[in-house]
N, C-alpha and C. Protein backbone atom coordinates (compact mmCIF):
# COMPACT_ATOMS: atom_id res chain seq x y z
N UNK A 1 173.94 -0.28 7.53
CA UNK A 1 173.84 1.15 7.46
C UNK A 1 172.39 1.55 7.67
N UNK A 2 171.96 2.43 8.75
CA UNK A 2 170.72 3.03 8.78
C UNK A 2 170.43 4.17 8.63
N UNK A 3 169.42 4.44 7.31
CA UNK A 3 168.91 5.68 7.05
C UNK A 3 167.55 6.09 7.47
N UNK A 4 167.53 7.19 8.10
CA UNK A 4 166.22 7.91 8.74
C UNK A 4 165.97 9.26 7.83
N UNK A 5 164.87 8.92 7.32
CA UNK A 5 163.99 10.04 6.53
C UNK A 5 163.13 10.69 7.20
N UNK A 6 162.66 11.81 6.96
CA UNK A 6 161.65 12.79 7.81
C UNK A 6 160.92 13.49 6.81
N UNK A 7 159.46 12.98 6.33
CA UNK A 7 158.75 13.37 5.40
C UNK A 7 157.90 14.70 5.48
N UNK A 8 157.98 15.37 4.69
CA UNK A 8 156.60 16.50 4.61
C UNK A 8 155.79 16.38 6.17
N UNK A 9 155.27 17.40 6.82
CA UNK A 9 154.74 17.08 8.39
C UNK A 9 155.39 16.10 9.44
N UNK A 10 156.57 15.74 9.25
CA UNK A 10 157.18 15.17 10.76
C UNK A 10 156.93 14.03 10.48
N UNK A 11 156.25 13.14 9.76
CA UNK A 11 155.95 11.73 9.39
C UNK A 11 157.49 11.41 9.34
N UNK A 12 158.36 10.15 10.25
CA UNK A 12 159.07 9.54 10.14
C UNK A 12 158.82 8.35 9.32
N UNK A 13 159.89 7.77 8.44
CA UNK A 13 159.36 6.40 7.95
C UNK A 13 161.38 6.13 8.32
N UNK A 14 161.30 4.91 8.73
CA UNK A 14 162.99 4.56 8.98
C UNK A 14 162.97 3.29 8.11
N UNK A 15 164.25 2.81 7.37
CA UNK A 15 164.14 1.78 6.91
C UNK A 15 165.73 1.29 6.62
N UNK A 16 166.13 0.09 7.03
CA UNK A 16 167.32 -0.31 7.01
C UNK A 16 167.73 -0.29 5.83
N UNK A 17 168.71 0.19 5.18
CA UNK A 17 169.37 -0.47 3.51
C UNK A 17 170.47 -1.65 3.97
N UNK A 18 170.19 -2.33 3.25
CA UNK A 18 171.03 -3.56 2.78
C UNK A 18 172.20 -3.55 1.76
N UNK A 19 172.99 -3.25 2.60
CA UNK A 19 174.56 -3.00 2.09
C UNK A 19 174.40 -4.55 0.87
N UNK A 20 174.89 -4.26 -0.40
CA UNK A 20 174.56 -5.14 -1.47
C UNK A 20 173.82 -6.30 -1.82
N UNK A 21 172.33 -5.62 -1.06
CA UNK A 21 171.04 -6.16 -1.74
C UNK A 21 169.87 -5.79 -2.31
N UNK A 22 169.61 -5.57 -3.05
CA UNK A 22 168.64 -4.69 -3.61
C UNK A 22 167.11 -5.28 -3.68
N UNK A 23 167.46 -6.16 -3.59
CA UNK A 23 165.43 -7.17 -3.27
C UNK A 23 165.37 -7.23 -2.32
N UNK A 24 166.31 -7.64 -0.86
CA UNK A 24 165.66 -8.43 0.20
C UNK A 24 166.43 -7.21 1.53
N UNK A 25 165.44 -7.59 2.56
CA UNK A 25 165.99 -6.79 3.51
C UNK A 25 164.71 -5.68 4.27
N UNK A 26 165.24 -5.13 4.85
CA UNK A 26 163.87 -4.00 5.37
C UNK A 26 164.11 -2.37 3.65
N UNK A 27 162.67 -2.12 3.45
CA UNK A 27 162.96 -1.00 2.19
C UNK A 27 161.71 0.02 2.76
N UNK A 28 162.40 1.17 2.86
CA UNK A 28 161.84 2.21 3.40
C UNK A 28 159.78 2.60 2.46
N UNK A 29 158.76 2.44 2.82
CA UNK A 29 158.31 2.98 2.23
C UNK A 29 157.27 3.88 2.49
N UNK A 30 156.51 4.66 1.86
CA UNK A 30 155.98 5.80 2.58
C UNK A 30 154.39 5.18 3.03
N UNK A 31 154.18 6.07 3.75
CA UNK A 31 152.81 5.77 4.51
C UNK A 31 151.45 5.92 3.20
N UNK A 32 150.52 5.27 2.83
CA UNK A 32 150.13 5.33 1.91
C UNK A 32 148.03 5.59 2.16
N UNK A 33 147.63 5.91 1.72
CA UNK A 33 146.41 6.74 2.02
C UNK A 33 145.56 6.05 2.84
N UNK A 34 145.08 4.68 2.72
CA UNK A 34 144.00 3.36 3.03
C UNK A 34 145.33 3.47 4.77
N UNK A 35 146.54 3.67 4.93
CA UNK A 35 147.27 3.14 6.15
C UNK A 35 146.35 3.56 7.63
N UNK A 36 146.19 5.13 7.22
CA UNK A 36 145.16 5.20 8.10
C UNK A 36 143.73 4.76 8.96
N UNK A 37 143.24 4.07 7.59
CA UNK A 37 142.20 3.56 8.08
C UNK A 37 141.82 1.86 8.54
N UNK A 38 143.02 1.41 8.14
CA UNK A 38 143.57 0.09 8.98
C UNK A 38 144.17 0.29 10.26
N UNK A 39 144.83 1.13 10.26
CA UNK A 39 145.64 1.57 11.79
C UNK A 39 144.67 1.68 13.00
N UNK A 40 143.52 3.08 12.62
CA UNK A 40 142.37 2.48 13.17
C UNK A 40 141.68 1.21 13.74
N UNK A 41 141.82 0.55 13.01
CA UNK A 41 141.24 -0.63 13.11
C UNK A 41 141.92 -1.83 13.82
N UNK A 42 143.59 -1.14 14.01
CA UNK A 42 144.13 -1.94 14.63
C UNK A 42 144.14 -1.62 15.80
N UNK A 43 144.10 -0.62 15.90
CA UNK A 43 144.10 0.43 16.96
C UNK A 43 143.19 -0.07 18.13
N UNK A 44 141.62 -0.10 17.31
CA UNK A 44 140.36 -0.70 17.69
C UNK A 44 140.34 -1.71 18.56
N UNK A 45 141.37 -2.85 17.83
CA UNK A 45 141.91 -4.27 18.36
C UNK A 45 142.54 -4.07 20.19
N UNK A 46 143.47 -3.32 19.63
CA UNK A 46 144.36 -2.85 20.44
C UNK A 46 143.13 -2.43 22.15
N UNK A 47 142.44 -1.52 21.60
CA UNK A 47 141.09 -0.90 23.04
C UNK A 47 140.75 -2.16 23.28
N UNK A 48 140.51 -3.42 22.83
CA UNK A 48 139.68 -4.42 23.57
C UNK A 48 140.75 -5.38 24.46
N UNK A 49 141.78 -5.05 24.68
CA UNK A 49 142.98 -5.90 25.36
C UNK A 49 143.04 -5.18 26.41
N UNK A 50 143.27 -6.57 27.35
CA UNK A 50 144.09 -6.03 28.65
C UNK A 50 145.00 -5.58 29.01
N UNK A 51 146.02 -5.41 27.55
CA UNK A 51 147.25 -4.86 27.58
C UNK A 51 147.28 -4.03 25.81
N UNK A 52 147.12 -3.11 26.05
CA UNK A 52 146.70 -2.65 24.68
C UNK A 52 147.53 -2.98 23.13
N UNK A 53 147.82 -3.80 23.00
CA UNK A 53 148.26 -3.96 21.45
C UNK A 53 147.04 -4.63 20.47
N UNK A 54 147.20 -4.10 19.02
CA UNK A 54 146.28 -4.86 18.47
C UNK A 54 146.85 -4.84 17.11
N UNK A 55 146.87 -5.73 15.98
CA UNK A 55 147.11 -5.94 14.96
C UNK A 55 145.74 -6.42 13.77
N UNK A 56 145.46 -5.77 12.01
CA UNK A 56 144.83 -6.87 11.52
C UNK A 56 146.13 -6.47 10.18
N UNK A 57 145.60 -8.19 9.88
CA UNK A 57 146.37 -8.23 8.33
C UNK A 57 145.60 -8.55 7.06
N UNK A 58 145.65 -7.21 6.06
CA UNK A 58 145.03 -6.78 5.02
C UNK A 58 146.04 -7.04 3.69
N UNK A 59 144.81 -7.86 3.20
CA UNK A 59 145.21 -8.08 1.67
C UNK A 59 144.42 -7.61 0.30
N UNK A 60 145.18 -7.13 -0.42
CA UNK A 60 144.37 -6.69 -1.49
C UNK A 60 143.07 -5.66 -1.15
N UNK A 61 143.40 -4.93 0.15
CA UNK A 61 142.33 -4.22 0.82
C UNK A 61 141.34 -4.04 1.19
N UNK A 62 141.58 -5.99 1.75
CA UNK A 62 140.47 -6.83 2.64
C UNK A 62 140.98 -6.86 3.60
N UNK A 63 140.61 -6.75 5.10
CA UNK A 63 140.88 -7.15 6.35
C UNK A 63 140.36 -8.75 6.53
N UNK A 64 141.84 -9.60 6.42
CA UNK A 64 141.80 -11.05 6.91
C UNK A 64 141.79 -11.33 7.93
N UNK A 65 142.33 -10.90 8.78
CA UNK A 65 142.10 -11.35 10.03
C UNK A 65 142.52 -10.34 11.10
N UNK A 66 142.30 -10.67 12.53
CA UNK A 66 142.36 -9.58 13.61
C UNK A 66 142.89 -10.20 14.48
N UNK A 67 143.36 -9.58 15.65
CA UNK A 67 143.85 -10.18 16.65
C UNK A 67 144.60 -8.50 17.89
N UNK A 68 144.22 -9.45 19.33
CA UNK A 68 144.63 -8.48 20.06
C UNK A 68 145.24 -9.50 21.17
N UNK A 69 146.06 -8.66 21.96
CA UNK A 69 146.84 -9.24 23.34
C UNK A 69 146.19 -9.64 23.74
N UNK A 70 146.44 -11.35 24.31
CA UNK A 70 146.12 -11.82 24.72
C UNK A 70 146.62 -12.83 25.83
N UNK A 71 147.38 -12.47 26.34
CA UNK A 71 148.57 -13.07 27.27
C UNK A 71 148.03 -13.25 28.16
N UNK A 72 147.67 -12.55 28.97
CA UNK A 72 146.57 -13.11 30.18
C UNK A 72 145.71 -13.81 30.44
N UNK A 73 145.06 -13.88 29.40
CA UNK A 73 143.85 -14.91 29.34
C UNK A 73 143.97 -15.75 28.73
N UNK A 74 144.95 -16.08 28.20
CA UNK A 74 144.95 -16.81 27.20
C UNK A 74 146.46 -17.98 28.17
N UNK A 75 146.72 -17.02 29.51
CA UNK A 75 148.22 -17.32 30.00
C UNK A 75 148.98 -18.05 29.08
N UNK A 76 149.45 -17.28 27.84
CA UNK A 76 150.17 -17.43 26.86
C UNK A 76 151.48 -16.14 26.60
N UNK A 77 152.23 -16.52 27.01
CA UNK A 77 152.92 -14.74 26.92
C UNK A 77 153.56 -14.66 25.49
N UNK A 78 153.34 -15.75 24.31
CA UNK A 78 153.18 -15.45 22.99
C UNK A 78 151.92 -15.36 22.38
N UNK A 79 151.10 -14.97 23.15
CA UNK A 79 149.93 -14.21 22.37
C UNK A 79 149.92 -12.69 21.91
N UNK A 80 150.55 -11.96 21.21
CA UNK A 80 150.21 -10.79 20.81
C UNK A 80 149.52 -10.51 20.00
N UNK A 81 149.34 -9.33 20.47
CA UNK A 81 147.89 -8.83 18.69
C UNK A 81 148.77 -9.81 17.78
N UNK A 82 149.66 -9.29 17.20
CA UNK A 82 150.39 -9.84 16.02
C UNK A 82 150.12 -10.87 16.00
N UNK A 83 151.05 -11.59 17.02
CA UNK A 83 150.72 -13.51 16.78
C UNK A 83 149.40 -13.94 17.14
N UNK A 84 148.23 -13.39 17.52
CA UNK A 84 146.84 -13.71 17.73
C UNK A 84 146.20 -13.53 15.91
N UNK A 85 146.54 -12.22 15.54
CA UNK A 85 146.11 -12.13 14.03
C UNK A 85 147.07 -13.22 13.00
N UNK A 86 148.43 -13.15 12.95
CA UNK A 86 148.93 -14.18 12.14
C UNK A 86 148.49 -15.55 12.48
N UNK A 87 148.37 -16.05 13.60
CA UNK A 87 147.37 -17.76 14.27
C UNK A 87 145.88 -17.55 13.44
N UNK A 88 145.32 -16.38 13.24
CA UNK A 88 143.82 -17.17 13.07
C UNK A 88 144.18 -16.43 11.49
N UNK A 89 144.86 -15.94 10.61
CA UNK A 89 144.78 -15.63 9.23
C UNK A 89 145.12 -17.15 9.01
N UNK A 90 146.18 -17.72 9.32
CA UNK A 90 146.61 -18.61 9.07
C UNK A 90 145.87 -20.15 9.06
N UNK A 91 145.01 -20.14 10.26
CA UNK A 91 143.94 -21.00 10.37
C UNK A 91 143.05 -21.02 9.22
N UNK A 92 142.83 -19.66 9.00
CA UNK A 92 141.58 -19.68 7.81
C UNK A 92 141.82 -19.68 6.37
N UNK A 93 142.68 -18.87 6.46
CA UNK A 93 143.29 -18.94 4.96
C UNK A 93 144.77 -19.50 4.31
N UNK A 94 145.85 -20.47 5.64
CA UNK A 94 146.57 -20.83 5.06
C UNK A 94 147.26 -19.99 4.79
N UNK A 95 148.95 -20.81 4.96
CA UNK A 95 150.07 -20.53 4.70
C UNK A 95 150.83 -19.57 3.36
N UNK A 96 150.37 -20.37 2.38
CA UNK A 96 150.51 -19.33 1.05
C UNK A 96 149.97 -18.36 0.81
N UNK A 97 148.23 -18.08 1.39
CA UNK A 97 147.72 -16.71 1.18
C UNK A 97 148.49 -15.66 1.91
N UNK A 98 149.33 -16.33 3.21
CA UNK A 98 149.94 -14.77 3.86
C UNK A 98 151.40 -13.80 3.23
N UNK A 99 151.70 -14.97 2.28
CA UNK A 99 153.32 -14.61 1.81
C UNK A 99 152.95 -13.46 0.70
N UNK A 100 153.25 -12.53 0.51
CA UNK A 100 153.48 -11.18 -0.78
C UNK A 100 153.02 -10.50 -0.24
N UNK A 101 152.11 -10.05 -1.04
CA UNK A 101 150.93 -8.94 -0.80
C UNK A 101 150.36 -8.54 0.05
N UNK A 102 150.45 -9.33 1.81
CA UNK A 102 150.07 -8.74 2.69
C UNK A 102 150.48 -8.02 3.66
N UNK A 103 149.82 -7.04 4.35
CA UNK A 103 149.82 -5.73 4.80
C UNK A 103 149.86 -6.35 6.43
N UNK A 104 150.89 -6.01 7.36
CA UNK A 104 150.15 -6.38 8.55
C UNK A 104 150.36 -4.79 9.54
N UNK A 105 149.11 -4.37 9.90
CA UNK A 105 149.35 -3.53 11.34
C UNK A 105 149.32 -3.26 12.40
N UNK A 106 149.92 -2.83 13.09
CA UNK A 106 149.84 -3.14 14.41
C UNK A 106 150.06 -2.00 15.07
N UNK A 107 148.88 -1.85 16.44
CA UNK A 107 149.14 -0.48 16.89
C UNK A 107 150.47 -0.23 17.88
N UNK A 108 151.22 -1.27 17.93
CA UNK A 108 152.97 -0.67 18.47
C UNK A 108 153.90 -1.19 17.70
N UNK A 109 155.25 -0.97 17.41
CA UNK A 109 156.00 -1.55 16.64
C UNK A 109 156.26 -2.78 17.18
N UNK A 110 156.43 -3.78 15.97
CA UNK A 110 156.36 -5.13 16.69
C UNK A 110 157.44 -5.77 17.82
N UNK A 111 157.50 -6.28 18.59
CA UNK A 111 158.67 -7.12 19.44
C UNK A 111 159.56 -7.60 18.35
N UNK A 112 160.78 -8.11 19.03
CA UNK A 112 161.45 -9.29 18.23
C UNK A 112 161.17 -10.45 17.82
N UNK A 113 160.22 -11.21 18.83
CA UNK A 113 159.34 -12.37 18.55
C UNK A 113 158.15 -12.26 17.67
N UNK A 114 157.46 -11.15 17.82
CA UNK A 114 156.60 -10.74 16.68
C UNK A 114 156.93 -10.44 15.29
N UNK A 115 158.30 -9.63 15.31
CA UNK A 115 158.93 -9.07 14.21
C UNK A 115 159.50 -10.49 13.30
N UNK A 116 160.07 -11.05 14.31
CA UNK A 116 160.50 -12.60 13.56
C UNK A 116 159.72 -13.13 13.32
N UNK A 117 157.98 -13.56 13.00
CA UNK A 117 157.14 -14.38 12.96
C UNK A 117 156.68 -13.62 11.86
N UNK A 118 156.89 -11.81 11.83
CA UNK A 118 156.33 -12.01 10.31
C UNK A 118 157.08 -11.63 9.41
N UNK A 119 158.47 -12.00 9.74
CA UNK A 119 159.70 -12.22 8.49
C UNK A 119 159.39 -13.41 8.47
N UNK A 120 159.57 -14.46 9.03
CA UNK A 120 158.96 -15.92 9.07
C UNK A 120 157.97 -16.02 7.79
N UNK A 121 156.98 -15.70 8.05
CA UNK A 121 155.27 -16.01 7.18
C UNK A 121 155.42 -15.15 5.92
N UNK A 122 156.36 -14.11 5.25
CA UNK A 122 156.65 -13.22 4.49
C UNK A 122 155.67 -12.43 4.05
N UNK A 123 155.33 -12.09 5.47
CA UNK A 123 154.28 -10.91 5.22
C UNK A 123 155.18 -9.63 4.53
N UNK A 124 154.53 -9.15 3.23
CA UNK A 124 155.43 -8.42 2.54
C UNK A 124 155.41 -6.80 3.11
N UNK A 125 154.25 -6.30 3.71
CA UNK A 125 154.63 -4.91 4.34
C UNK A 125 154.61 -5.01 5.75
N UNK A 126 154.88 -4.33 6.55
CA UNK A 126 154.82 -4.01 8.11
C UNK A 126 154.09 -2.12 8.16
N UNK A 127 152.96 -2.01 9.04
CA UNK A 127 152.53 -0.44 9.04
C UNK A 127 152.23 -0.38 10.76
N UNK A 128 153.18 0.74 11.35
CA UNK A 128 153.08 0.22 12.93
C UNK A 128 152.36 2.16 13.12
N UNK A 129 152.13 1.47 14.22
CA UNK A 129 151.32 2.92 15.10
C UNK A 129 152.73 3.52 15.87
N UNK A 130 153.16 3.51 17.15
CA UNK A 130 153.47 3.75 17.80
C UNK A 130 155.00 3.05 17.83
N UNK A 131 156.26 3.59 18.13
CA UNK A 131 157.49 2.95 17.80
C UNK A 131 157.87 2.47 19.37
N UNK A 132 159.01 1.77 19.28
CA UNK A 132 159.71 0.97 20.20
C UNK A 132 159.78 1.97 21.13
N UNK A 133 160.48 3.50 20.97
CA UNK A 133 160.79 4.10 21.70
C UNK A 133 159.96 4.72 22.67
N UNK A 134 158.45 5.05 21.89
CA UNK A 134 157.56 5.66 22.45
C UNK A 134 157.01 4.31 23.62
N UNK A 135 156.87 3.08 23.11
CA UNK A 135 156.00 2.27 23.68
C UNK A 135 157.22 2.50 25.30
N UNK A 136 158.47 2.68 25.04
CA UNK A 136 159.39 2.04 26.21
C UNK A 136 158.94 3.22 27.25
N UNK A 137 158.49 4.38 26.86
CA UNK A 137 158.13 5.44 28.30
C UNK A 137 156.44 4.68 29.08
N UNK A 138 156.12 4.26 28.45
CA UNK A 138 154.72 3.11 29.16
C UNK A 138 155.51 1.83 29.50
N UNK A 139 156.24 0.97 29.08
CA UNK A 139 156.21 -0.25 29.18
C UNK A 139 157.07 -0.82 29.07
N UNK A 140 158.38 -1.87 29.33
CA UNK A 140 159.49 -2.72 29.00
C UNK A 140 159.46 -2.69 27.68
N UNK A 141 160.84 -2.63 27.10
CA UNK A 141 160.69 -3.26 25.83
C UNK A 141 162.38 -3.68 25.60
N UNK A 142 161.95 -4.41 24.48
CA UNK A 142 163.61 -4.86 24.13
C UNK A 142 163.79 -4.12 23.17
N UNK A 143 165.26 -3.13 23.28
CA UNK A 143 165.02 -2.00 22.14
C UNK A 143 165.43 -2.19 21.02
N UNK A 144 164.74 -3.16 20.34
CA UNK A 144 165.18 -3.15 19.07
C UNK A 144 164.09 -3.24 18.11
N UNK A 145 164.27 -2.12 16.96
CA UNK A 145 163.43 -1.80 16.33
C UNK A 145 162.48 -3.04 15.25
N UNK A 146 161.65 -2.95 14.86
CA UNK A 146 161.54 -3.69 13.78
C UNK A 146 162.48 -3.65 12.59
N UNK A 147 163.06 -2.48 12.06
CA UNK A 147 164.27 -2.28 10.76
C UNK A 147 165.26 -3.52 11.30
N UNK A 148 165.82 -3.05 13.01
CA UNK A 148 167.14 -3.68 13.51
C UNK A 148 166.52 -5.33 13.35
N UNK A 149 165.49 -5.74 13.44
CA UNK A 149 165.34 -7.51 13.38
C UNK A 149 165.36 -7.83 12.08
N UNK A 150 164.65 -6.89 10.81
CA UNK A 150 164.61 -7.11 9.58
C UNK A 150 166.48 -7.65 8.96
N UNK A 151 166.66 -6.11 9.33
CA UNK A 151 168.26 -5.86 8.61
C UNK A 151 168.87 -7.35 9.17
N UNK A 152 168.64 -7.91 10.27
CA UNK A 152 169.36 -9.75 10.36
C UNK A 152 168.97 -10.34 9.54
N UNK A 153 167.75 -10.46 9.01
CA UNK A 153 167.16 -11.50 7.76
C UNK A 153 167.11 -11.29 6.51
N UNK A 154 168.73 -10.75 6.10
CA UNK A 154 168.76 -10.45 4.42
C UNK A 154 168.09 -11.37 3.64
N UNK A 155 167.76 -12.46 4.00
CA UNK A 155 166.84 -13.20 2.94
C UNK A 155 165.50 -13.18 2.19
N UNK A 156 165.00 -12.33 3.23
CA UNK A 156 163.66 -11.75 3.03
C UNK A 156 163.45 -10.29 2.76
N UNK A 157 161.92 -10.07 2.43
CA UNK A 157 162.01 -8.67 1.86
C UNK A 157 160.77 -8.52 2.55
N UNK A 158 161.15 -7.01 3.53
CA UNK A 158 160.24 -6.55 3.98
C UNK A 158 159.62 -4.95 3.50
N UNK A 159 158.50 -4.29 3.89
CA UNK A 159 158.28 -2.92 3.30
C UNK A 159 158.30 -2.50 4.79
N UNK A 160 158.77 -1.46 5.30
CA UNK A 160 158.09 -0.83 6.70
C UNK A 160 157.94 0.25 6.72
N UNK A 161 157.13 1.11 7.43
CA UNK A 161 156.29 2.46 7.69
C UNK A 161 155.52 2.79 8.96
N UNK A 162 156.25 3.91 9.20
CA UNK A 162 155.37 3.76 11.06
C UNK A 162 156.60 5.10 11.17
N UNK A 163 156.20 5.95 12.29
CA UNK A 163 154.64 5.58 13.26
C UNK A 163 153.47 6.05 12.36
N UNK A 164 152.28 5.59 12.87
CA UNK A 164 151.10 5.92 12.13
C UNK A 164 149.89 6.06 13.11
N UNK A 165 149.14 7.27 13.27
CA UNK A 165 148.40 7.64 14.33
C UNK A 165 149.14 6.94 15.61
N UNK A 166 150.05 7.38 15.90
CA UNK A 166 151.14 7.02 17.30
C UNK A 166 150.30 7.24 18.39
N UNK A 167 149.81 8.83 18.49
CA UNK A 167 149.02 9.45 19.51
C UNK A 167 148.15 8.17 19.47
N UNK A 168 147.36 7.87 18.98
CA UNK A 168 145.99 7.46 19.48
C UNK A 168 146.08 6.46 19.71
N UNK A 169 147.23 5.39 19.54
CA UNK A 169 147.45 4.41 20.23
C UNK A 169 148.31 4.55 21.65
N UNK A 170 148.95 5.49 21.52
CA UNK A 170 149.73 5.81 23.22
C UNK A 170 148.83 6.42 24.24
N UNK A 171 147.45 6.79 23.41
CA UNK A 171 146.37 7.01 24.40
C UNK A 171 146.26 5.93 25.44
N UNK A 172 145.90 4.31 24.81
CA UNK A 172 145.78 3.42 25.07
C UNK A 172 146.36 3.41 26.55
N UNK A 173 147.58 3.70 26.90
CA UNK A 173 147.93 3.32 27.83
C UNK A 173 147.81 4.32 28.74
N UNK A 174 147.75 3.69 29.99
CA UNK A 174 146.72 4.57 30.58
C UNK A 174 147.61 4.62 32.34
């Protein structure tokens, strides 16, 4: 079952409920004050790519690590911001520091391969810029949301929230 909320100023937050689960699953939550100024920053990530995505993942409201597209240069076509920032958090700080408490953002909503890598690592929130739908008038996408990959992995518990400064990442594309 999917419920779509529409907050105070047009702020969408979507979040799958989990027909009889109450811990695990995608759980709607609201955009929260500091979201902004990571989004930025992912955003930031995002301007230095040849293909504009960028992700960092923040804990305890430290920025651990960063990462931007890198598919081309890297001729890796699983390099995304996402999986460029989850590869080097993970390098530095290991497997257990990424599970709870961390925040990951990213200036488009994640892919399916992205989205699965950080149900994978149990990164506990997701905060996206720009949604599936918006990214698909610039660019291919497979339309399925981050909620729609969550809501498959009742085992896990995700937080999600997005879009967040959308505009200024759909600037990006050019």
């Amino acid at each position: 079952m999917h419920r779509r909320t529409v907050l105070q100023g047009g702020m969408t937050l979507i979040a799958t409920a989990m027909a009889g689960s109450g811990k695990a699953g995608a759980r709607q939550t609201a955009v929260l004050p500091d979201d902004e100024v990571f989004m930025k920053l992912a955003i930031e990530e995002a301007a230095k790519a040849e293909f504009p995505f960028g992700a960092v993942i923040v804990k305890n409201g430290e920025v651990m690590a960063r990462g931007h597209n890198r598919t081309r240069a890297d001729k890796d076509p699983t390099a995304h911001g996402e999986m460029v920032a989850i590869r080097a958090f993970l390098s530095a700080h290991g497997p257990d520091a990424l599970e709870g408490n961390t925040t990951l953002y990213t200036s488009g909503e994640p892919c399916c391969m992205c989205m699965g890598a950080i149900l994978w690592c149990g990164i506990g929130r997701l905060v996206y810029a720009a949604s599936v739908e918006q990214l698909s008038t610039k660019i291919g996408q497979i339309m399925l949301s981050a909620e729609d990959v969550a809501s498959k992995a009742p085992f896990v518990s995700i937080d999600i929230a997005g879009p967040v400064l959308e505009e200024d990442a759909m600037k990006l594309f050019k």
